[in-house]
N, C-alpha and C. Protein backbone atom coordinates (compact mmCIF):
# COMPACT_ATOMS: atom_id res chain seq x y z
N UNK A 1 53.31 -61.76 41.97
CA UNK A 1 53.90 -63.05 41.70
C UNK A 1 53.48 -63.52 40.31
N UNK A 2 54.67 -63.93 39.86
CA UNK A 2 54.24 -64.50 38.19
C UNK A 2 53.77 -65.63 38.44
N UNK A 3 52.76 -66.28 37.37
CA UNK A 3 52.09 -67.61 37.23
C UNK A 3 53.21 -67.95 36.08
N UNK A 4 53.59 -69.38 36.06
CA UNK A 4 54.39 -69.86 35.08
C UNK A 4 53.03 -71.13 34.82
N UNK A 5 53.52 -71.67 33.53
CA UNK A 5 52.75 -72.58 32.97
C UNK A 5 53.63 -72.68 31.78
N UNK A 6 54.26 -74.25 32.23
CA UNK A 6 55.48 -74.62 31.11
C UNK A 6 53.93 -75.46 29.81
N UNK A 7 55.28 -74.79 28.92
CA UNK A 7 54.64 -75.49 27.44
C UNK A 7 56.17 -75.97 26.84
N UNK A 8 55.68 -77.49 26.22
CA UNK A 8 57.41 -77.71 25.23
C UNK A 8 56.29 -77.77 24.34
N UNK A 9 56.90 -78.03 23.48
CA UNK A 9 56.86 -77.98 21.99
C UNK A 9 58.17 -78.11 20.99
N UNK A 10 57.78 -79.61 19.84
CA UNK A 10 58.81 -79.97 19.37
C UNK A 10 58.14 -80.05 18.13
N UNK A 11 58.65 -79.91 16.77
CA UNK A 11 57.92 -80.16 15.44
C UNK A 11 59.37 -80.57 14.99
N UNK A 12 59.56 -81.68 14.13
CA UNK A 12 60.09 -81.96 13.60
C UNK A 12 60.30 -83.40 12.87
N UNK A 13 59.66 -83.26 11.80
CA UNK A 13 60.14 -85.36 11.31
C UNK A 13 60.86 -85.60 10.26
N UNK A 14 62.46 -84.71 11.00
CA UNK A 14 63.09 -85.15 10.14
C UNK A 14 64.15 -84.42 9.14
N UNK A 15 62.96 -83.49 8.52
CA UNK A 15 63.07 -82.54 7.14
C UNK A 15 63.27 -81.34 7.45
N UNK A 16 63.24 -81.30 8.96
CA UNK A 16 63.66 -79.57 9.03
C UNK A 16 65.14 -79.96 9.88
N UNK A 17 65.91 -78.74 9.46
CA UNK A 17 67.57 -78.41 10.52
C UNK A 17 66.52 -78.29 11.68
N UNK A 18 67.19 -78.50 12.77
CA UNK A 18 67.36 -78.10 13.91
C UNK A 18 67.22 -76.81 14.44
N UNK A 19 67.56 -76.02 13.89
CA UNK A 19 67.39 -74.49 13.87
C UNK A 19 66.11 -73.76 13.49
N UNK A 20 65.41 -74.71 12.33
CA UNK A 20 63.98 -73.98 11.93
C UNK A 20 63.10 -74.86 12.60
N UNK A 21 63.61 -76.22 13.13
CA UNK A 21 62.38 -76.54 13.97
C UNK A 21 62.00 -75.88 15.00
N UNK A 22 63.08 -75.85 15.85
CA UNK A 22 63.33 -74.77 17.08
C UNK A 22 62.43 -72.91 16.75
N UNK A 23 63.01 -72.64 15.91
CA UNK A 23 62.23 -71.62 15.58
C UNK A 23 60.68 -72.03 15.27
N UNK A 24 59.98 -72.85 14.86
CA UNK A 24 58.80 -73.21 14.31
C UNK A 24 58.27 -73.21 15.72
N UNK A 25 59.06 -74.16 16.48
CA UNK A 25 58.16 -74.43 18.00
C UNK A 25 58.23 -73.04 18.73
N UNK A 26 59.51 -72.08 18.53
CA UNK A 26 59.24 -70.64 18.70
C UNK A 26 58.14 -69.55 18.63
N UNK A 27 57.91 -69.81 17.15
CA UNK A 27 56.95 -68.70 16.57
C UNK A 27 55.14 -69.38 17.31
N UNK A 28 55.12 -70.54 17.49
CA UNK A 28 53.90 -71.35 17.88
C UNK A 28 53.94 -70.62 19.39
N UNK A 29 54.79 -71.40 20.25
CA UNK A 29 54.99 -70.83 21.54
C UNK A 29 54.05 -69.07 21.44
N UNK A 30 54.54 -68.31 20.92
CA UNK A 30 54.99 -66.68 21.16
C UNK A 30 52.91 -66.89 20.62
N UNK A 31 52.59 -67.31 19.47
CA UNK A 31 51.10 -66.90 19.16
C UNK A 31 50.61 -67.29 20.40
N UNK A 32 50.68 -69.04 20.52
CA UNK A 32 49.43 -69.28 21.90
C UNK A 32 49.86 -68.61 22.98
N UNK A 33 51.17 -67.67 23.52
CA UNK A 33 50.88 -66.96 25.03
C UNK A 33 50.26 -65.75 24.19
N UNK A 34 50.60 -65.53 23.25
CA UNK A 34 50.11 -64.21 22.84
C UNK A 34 48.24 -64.38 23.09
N UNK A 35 47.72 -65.38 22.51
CA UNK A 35 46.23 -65.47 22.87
C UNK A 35 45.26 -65.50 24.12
N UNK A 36 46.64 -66.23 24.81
CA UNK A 36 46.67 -66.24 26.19
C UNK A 36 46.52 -65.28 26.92
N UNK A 37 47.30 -64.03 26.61
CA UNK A 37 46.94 -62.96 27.32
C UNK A 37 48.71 -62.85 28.05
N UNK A 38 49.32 -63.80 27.79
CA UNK A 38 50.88 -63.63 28.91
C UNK A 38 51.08 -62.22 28.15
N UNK A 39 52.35 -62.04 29.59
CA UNK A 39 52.96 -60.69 29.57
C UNK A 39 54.17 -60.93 29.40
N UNK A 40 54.47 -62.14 30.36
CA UNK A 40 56.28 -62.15 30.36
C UNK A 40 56.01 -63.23 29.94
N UNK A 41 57.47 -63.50 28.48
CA UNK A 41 57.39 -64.93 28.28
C UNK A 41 58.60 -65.09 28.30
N UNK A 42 58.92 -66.63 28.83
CA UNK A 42 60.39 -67.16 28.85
C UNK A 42 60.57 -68.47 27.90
N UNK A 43 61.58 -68.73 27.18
CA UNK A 43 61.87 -69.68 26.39
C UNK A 43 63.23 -70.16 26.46
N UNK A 44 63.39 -71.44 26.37
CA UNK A 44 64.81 -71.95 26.49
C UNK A 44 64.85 -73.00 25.16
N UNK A 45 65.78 -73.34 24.55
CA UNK A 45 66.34 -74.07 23.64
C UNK A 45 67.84 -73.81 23.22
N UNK A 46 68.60 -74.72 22.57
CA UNK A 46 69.77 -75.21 21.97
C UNK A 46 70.20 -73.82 21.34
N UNK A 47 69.49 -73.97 20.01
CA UNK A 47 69.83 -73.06 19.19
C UNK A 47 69.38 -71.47 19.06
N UNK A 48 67.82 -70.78 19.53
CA UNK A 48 67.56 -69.74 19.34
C UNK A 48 67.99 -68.92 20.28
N UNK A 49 68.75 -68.05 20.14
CA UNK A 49 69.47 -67.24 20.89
C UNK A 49 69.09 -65.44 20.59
N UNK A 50 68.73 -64.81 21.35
CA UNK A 50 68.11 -63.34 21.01
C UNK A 50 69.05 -62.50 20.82
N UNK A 51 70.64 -62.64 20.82
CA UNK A 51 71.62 -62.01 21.02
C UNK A 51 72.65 -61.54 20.01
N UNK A 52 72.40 -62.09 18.46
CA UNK A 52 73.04 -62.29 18.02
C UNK A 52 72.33 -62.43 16.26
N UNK A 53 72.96 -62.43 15.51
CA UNK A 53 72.78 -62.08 14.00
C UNK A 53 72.69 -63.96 12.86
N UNK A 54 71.54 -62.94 12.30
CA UNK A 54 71.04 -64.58 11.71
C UNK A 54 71.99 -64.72 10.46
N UNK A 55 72.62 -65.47 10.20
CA UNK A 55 73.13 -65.61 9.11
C UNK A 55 72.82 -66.65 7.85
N UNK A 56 72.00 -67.65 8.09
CA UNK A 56 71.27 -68.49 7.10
C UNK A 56 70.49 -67.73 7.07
N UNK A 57 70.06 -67.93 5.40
CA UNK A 57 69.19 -67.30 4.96
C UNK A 57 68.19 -67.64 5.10
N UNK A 58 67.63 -69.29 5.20
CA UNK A 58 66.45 -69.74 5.55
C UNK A 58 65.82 -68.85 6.81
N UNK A 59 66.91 -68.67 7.92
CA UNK A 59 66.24 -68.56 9.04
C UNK A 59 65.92 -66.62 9.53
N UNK A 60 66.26 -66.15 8.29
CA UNK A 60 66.21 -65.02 8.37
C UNK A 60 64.99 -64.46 9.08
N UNK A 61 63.98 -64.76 7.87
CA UNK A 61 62.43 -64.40 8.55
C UNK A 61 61.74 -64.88 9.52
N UNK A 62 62.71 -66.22 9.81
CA UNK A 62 61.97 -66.56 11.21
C UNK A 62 62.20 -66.19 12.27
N UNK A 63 63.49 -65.26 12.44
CA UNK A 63 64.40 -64.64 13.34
C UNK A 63 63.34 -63.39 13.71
N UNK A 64 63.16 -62.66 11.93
CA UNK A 64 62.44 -61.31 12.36
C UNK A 64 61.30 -61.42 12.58
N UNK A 65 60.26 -62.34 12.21
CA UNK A 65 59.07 -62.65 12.69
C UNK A 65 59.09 -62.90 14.34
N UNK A 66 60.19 -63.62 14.93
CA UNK A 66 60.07 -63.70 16.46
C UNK A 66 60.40 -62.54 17.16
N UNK A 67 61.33 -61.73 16.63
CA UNK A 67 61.20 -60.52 17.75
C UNK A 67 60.15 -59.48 17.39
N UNK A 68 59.44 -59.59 16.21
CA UNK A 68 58.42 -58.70 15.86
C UNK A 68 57.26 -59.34 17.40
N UNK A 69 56.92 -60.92 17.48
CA UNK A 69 56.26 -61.18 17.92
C UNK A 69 56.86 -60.82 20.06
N UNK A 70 58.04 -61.29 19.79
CA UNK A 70 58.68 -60.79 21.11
C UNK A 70 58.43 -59.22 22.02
N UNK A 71 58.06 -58.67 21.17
CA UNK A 71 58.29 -56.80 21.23
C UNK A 71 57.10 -56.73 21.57
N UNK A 72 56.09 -57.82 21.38
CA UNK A 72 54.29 -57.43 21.87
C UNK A 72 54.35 -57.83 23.37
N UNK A 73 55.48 -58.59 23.97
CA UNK A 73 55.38 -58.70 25.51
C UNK A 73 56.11 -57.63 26.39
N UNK A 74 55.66 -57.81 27.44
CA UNK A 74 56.13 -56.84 28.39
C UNK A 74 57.46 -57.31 28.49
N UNK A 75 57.62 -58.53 28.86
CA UNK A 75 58.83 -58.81 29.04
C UNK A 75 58.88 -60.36 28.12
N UNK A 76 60.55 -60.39 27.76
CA UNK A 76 60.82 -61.38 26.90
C UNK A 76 61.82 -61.85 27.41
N UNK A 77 62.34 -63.55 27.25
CA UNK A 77 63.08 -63.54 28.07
C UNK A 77 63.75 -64.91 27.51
N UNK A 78 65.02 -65.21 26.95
CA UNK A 78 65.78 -66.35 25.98
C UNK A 78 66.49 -67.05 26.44
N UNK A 79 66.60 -67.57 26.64
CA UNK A 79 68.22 -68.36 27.76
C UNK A 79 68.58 -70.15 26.61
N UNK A 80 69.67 -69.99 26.19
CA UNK A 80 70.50 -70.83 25.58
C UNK A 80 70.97 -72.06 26.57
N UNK A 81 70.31 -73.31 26.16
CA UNK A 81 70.61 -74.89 26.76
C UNK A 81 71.30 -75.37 26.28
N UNK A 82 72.08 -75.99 26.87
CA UNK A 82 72.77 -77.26 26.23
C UNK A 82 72.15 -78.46 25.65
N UNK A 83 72.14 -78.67 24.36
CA UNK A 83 71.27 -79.90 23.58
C UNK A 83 71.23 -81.20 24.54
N UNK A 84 72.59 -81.27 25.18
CA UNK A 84 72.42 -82.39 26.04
C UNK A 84 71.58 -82.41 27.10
N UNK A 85 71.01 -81.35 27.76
CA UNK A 85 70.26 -81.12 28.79
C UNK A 85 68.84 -81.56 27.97
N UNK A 86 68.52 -81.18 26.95
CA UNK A 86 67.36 -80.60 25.93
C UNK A 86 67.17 -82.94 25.85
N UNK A 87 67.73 -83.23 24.98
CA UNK A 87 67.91 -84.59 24.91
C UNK A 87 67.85 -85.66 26.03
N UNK A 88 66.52 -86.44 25.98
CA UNK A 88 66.86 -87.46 27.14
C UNK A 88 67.35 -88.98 26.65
């Protein structure tokens, strides 16, 4: 049986798109389970999607930095929300 232990995480005031905040709270997420010791990690948000090709350039390296960091779990695991769900 898996242990889950939700973490959110939001960085943003402002000055970042939507897309690199999301990724920022990404790459954070992926270090602390990584320290943690997790095996399987699951993540949900709006915009980061594992499926598909980065095309801003900003978000290039933050794309390949997350599946570099993704590829150290046993299992990885992405699922795309609706902002409205995400938004209270």
């Amino acid at each position: 049986m898996r242990e889950s232990r939700p973490f959110s995480c939001i960085l943003n005031d402002g000055t970042l798109s939507n897309n690199l905040a999301e990724y920022n709270a990404l790459l954070i997420s992926l270090h602390l389970a990584q320290q943690m010791g997790v095996r399987y990690f699951e993540a949900y948000g709006d915009s980061v999607k594992g499926e598909y090709k980065v095309h801003h350039e900003d978000l290039i390296s933050y794309h390949h930095a997350t599946i570099q960091l993704a590829n150290t779990f046993e299992g990885f695991y992405i699922n795309q929300v609706s902002r409205s769900k995400i938004q209270r």
